[in-house]
PDB file of N, CA and C in Angstrom:
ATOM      1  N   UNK A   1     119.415  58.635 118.354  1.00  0.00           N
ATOM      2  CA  UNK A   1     119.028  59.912 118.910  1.00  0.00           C
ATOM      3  C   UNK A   1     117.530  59.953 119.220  1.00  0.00           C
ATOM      4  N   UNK A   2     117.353  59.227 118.430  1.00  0.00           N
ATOM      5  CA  UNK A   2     114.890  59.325 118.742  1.00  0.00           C
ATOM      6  C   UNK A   2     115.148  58.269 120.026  1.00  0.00           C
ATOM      7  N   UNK A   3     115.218  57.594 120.305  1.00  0.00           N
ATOM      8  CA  UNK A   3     115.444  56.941 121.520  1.00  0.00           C
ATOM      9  C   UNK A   3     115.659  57.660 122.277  1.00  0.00           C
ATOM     10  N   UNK A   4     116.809  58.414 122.498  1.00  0.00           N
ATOM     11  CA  UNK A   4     117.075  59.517 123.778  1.00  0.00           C
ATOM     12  C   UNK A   4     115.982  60.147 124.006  1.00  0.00           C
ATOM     13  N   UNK A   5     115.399  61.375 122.688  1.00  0.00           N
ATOM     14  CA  UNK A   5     114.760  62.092 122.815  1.00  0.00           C
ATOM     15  C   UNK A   5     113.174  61.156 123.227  1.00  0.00           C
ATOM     16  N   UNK A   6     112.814  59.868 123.086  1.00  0.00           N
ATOM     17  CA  UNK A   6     111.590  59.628 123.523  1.00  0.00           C
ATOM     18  C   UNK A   6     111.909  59.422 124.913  1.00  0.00           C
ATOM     19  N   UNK A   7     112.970  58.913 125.112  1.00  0.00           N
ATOM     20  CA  UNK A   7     112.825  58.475 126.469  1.00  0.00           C
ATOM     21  C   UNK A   7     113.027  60.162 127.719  1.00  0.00           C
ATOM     22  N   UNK A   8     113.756  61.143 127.342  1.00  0.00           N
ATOM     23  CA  UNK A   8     113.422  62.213 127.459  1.00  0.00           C
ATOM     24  C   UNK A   8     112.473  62.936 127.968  1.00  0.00           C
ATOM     25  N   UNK A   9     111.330  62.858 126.743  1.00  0.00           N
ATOM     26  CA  UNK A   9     110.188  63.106 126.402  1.00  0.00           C
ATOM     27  C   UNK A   9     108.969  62.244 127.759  1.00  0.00           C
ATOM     28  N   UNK A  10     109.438  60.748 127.991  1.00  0.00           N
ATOM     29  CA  UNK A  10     108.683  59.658 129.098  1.00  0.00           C
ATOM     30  C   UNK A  10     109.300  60.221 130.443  1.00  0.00           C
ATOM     31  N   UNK A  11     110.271  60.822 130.534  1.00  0.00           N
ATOM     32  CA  UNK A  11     110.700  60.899 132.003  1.00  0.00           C
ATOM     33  C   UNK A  11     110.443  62.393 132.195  1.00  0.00           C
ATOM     34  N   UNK A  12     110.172  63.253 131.187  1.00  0.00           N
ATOM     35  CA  UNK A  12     109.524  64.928 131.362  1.00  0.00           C
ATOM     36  C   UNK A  12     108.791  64.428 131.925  1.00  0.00           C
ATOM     37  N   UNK A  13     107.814  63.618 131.434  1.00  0.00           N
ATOM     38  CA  UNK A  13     106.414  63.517 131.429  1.00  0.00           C
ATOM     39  C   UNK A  13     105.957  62.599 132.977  1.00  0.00           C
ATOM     40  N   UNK A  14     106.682  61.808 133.475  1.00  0.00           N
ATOM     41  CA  UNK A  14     106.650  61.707 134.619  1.00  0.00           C
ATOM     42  C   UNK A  14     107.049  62.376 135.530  1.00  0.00           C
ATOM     43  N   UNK A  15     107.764  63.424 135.316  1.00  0.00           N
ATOM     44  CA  UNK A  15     108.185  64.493 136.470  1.00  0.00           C
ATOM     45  C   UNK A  15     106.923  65.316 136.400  1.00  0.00           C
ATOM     46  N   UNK A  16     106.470  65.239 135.393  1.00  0.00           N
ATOM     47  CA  UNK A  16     105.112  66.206 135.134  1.00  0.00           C
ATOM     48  C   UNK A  16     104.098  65.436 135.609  1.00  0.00           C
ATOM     49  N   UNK A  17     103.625  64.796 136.032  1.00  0.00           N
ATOM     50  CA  UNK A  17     102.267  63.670 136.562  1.00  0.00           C
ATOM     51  C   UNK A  17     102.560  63.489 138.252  1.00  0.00           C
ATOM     52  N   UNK A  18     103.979  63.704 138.460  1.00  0.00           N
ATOM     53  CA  UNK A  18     104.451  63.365 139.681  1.00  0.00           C
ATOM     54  C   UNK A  18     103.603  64.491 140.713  1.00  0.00           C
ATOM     55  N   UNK A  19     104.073  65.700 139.670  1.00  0.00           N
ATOM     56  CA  UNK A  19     103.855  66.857 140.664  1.00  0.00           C
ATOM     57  C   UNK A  19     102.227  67.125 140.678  1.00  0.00           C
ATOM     58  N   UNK A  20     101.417  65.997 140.820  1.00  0.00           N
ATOM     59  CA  UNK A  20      99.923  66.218 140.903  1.00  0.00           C
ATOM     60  C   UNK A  20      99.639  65.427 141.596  1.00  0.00           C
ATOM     61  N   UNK A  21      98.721  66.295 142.944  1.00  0.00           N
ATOM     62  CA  UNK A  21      97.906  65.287 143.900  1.00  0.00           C
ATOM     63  C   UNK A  21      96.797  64.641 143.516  1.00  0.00           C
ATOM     64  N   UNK A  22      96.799  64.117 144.393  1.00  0.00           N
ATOM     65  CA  UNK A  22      95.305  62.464 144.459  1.00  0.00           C
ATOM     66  C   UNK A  22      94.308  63.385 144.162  1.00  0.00           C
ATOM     67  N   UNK A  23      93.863  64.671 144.661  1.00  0.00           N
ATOM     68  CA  UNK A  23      93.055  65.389 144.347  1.00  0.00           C
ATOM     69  C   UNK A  23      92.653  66.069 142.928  1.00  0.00           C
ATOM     70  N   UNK A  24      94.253  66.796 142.328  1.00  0.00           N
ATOM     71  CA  UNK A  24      93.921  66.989 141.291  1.00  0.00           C
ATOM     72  C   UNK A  24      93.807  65.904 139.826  1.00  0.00           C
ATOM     73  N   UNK A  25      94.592  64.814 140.274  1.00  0.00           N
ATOM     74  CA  UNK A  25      94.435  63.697 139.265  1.00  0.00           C
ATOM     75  C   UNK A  25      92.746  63.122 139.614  1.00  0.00           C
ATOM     76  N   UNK A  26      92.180  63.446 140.294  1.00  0.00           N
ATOM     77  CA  UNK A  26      90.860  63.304 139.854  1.00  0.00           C
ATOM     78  C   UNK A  26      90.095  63.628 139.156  1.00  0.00           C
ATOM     79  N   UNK A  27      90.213  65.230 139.141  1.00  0.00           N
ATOM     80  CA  UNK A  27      89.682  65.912 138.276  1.00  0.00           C
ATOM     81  C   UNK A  27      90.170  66.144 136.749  1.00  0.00           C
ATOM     82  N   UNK A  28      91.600  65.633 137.059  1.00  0.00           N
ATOM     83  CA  UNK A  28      91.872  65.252 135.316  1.00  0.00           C
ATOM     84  C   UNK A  28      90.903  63.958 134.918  1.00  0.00           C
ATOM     85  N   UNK A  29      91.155  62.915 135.856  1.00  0.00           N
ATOM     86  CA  UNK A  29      90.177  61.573 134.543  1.00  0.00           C
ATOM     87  C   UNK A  29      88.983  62.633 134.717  1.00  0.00           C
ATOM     88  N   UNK A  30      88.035  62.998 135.593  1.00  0.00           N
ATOM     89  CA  UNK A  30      87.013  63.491 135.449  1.00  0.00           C
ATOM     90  C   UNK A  30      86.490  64.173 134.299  1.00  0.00           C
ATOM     91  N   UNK A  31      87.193  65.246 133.743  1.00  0.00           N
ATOM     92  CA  UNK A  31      87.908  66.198 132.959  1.00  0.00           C
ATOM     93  C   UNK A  31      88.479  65.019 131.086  1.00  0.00           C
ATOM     94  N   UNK A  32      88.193  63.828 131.450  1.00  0.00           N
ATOM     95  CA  UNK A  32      88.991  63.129 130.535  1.00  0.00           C
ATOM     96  C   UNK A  32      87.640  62.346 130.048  1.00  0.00           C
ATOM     97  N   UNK A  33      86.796  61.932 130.936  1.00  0.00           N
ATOM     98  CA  UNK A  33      85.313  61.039 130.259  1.00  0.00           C
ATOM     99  C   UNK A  33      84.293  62.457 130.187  1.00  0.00           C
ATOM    100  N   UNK A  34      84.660  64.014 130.889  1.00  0.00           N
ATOM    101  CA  UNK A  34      83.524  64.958 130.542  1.00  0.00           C
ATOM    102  C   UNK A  34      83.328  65.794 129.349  1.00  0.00           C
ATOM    103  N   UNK A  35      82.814  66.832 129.014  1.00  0.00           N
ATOM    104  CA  UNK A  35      82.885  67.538 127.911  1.00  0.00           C
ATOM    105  C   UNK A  35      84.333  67.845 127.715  1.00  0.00           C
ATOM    106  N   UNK A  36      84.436  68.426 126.236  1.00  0.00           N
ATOM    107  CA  UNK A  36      85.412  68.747 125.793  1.00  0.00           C
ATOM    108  C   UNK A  36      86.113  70.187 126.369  1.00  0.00           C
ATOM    109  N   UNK A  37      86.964  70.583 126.034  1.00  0.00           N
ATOM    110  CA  UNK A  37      87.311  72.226 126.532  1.00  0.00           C
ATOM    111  C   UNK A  37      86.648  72.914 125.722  1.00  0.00           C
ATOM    112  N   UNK A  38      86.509  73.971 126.713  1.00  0.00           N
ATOM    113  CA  UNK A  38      86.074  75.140 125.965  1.00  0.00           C
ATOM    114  C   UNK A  38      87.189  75.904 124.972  1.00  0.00           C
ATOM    115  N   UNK A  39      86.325  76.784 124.211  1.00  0.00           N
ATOM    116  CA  UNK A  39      87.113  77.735 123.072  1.00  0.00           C
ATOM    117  C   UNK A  39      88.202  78.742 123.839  1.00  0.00           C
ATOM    118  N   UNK A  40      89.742  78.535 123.785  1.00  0.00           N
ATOM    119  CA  UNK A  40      90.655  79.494 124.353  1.00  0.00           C
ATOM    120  C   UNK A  40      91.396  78.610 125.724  1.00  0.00           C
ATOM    121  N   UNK A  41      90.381  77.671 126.300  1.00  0.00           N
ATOM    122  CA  UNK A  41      90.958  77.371 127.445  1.00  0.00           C
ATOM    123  C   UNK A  41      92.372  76.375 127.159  1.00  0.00           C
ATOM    124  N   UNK A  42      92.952  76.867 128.441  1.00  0.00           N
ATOM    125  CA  UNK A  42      94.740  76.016 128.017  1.00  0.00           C
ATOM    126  C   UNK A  42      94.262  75.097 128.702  1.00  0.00           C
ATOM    127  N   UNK A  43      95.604  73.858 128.034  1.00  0.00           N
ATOM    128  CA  UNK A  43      95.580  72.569 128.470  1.00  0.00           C
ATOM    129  C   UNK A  43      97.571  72.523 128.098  1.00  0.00           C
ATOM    130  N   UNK A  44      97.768  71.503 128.419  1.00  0.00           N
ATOM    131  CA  UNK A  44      99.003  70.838 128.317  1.00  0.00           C
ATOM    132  C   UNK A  44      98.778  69.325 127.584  1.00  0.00           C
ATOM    133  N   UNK A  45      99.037  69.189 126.024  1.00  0.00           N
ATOM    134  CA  UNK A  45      99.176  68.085 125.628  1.00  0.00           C
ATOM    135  C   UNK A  45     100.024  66.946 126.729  1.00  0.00           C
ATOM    136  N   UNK A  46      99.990  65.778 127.009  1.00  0.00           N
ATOM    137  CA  UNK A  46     101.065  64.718 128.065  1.00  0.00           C
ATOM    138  C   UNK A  46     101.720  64.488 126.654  1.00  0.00           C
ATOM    139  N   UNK A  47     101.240  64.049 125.354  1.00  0.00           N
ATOM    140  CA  UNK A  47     102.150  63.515 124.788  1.00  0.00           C
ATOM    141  C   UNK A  47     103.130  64.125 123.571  1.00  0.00           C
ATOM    142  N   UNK A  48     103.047  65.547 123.741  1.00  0.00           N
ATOM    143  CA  UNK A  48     103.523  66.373 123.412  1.00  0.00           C
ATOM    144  C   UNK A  48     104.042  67.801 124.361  1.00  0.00           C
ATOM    145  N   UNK A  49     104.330  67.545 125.527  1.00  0.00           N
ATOM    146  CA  UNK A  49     104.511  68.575 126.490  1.00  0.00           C
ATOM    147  C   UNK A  49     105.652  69.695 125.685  1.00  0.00           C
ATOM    148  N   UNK A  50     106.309  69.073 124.581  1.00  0.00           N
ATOM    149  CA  UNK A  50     107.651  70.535 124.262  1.00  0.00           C
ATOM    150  C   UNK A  50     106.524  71.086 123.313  1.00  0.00           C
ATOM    151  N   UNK A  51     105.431  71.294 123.215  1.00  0.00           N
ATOM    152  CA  UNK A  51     104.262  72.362 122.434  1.00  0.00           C
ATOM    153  C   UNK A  51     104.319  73.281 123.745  1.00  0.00           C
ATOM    154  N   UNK A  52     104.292  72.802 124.564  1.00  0.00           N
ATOM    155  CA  UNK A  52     104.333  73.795 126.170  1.00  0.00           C
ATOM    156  C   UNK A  52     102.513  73.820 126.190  1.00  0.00           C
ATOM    157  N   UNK A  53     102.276  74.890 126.569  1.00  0.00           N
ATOM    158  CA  UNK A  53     100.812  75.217 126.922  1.00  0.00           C
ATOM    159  C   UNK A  53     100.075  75.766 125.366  1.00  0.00           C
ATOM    160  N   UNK A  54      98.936  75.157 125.469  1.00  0.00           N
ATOM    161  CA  UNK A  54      97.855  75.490 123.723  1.00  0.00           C
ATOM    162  C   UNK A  54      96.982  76.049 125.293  1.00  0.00           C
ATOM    163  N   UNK A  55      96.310  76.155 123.600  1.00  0.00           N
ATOM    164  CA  UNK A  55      94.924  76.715 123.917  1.00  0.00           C
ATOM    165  C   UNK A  55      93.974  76.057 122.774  1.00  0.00           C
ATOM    166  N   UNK A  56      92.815  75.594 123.453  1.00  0.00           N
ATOM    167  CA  UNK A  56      91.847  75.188 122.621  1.00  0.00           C
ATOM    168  C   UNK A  56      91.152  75.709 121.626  1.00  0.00           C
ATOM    169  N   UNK A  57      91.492  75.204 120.568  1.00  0.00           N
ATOM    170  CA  UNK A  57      90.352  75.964 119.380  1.00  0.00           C
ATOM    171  C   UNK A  57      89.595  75.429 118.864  1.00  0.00           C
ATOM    172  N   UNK A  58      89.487  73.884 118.904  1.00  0.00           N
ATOM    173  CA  UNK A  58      89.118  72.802 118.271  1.00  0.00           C
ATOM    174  C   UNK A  58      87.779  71.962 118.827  1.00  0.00           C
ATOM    175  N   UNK A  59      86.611  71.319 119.015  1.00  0.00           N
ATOM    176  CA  UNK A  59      86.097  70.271 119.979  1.00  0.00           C
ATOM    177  C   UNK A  59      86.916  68.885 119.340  1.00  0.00           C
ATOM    178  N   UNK A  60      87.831  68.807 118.313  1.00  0.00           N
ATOM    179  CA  UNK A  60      88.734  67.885 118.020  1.00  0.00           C
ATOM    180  C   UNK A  60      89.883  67.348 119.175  1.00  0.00           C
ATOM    181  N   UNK A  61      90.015  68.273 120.522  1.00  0.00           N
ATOM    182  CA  UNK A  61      91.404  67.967 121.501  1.00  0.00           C
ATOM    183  C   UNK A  61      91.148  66.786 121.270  1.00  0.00           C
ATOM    184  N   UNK A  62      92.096  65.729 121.806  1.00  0.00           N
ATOM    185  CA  UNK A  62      91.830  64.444 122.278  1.00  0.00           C
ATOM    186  C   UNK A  62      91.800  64.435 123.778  1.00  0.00           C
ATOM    187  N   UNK A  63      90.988  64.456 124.277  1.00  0.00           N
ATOM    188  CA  UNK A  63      90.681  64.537 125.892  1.00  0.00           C
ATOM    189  C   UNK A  63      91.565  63.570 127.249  1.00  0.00           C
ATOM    190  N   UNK A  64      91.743  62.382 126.057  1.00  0.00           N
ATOM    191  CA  UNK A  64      92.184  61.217 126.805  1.00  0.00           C
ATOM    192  C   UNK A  64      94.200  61.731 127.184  1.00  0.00           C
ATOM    193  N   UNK A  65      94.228  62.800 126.633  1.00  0.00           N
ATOM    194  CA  UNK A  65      96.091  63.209 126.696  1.00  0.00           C
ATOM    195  C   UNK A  65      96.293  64.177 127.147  1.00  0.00           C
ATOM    196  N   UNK A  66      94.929  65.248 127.580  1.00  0.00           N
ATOM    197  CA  UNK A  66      95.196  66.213 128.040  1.00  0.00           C
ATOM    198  C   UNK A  66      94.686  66.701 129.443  1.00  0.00           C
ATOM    199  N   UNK A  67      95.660  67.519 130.151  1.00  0.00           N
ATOM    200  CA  UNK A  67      95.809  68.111 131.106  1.00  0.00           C
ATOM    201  C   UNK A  67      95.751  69.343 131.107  1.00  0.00           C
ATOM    202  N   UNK A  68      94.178  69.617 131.487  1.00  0.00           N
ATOM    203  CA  UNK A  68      93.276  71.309 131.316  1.00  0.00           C
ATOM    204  C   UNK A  68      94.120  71.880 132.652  1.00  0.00           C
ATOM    205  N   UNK A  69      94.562  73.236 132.265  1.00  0.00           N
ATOM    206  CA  UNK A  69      94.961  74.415 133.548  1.00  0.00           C
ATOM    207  C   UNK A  69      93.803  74.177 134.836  1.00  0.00           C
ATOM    208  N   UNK A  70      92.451  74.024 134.350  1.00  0.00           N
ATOM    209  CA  UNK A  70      91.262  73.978 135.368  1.00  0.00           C
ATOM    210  C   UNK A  70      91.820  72.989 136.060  1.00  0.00           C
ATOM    211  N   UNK A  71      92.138  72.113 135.882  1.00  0.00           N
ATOM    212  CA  UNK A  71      92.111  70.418 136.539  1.00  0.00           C
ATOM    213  C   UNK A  71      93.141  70.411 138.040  1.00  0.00           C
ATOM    214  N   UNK A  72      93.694  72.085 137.717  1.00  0.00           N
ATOM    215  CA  UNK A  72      95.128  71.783 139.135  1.00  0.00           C
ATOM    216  C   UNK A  72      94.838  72.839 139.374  1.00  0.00           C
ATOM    217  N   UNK A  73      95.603  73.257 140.528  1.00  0.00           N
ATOM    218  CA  UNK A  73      95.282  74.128 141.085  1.00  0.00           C
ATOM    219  C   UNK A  73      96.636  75.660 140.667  1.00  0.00           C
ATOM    220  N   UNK A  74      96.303  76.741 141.097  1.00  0.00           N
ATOM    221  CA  UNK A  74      97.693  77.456 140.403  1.00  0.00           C
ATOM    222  C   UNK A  74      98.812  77.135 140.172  1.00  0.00           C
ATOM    223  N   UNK A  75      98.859  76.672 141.733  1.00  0.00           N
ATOM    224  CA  UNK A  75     100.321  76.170 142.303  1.00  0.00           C
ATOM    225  C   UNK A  75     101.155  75.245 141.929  1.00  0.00           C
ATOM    226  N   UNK A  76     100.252  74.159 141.162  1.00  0.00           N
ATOM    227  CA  UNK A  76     100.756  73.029 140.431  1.00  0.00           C
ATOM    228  C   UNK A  76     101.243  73.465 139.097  1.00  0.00           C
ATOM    229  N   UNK A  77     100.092  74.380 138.785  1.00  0.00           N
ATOM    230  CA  UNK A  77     100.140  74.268 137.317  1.00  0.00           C
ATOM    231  C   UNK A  77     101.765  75.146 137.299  1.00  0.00           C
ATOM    232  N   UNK A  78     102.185  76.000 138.045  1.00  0.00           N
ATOM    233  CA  UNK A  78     103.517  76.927 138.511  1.00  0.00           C
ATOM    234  C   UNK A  78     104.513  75.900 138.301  1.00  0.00           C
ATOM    235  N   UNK A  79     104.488  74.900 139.291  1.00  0.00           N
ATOM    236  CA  UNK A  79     105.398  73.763 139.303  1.00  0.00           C
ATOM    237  C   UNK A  79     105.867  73.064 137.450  1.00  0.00           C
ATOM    238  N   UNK A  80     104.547  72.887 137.444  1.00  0.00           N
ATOM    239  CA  UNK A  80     104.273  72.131 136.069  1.00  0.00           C
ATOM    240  C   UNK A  80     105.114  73.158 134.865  1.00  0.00           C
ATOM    241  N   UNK A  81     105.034  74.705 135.055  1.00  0.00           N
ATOM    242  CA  UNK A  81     105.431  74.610 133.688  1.00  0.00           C
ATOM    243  C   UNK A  81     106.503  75.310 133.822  1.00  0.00           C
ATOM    244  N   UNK A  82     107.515  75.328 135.205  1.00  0.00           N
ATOM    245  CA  UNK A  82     108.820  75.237 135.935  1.00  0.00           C
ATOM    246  C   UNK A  82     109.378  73.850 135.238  1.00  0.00           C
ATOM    247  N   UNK A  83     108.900  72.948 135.122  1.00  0.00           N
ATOM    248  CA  UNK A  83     109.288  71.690 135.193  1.00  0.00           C
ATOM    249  C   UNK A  83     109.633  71.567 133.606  1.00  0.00           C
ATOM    250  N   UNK A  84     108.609  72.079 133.177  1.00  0.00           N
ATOM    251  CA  UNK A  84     108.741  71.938 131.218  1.00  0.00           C
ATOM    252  C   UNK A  84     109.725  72.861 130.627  1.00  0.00           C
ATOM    253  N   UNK A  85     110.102  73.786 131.853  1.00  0.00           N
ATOM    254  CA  UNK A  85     111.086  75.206 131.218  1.00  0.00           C
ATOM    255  C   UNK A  85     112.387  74.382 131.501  1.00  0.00           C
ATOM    256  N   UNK A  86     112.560  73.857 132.602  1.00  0.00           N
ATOM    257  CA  UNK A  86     114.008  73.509 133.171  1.00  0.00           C
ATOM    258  C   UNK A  86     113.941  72.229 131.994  1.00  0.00           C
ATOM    259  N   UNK A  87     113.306  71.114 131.751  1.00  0.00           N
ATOM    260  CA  UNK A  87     113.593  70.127 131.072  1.00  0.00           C
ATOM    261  C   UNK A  87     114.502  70.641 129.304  1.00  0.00           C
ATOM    262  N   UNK A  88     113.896  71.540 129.051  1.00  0.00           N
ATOM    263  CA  UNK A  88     114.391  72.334 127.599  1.00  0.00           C
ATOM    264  C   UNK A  88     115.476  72.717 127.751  1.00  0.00           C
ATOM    265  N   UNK A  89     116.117  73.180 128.733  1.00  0.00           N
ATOM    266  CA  UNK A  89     117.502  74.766 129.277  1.00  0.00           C
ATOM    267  C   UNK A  89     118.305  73.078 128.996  1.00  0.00           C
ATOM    268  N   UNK A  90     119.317  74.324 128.314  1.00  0.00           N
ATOM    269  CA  UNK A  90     120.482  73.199 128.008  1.00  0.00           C
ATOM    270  C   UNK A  90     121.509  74.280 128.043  1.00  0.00           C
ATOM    271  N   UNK A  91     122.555  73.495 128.336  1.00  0.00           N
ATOM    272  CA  UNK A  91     123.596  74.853 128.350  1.00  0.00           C
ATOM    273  C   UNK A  91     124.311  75.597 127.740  1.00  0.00           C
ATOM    274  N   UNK A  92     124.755  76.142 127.772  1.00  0.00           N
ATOM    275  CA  UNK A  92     125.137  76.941 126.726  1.00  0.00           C
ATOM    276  C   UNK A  92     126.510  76.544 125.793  1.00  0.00           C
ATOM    277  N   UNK A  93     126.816  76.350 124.719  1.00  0.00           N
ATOM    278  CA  UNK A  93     128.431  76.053 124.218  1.00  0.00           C
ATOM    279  C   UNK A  93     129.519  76.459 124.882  1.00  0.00           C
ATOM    280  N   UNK A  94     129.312  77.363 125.550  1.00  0.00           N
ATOM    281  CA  UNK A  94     130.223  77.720 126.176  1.00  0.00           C
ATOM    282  C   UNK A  94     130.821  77.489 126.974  1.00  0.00           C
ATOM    283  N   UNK A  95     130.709  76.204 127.686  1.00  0.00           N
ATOM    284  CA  UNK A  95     130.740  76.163 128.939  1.00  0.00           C
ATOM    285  C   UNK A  95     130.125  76.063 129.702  1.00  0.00           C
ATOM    286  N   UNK A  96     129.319  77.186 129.850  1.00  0.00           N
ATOM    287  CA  UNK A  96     128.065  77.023 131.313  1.00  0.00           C
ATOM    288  C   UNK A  96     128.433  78.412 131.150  1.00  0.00           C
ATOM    289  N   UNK A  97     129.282  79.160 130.841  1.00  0.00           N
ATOM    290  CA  UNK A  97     129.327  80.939 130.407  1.00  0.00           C
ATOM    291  C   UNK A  97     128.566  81.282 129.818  1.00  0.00           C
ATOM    292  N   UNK A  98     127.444  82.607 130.415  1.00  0.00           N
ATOM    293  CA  UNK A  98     126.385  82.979 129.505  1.00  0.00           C
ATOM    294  C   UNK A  98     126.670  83.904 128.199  1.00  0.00           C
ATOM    295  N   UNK A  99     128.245  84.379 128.798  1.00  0.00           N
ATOM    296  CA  UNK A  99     128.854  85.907 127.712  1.00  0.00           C
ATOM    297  C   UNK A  99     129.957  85.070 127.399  1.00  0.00           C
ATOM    298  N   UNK A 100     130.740  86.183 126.364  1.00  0.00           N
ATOM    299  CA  UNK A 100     132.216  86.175 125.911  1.00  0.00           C
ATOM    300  C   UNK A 100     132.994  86.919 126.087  1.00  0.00           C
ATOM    301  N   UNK A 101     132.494  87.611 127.331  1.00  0.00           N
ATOM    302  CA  UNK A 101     133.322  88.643 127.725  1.00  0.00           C
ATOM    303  C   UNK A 101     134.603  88.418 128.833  1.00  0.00           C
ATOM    304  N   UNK A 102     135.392  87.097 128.473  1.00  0.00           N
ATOM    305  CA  UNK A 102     136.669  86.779 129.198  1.00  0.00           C
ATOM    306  C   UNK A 102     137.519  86.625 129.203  1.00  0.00           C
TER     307      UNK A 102
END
């Protein structure tokens, strides 16, 4: 089962890197050798994406794994955490029926 769930976890995480242009993956390494985040600002752990979105409290982040909200642009970041909601949704026992009313 840890097998599934890592490999899971590697193919979230490339659907999540996918949806970023040449542009904004610049400003992530940029963002990755510059200062740390600021106090409050969100980021997206890569190697923990089911935390979903933090917020910084720490100058402890590890810089080298994270993907600051600043670094993309709205629209991505929209995509991005579309992408982390749908990867979680599993269906329901039921069937794919949201009620029991049948």
């Amino acid at each position: 089962m840890k097998e599934r769930d890592d490999r899971d976890r590697y193919l979230t995480r490339d659907r999540v890197l996918n949806l970023i242009s040449d542009d904004e993956i610049a400003r992530v390494s940029t963002a990755e050798s510059g200062p740390r985040l600021e106090n409050g600002e969100e980021y997206l752990d890569l190697e923990a994406l089911e935390r979903g979105v933090q917020r910084a409290f720490s100058p402890d982040t590890p810089m080298d794994r994270v993907l600051p909200r600043k670094a993309v642009g709205a629209q991505t970041w929209g995509k991005i955490l579309r992408e982390l909601a749908g990867a979680q949704v599993s269906p329901p026992p039921s069937g794919g029926r949201t009620d029991d009313s049948y």
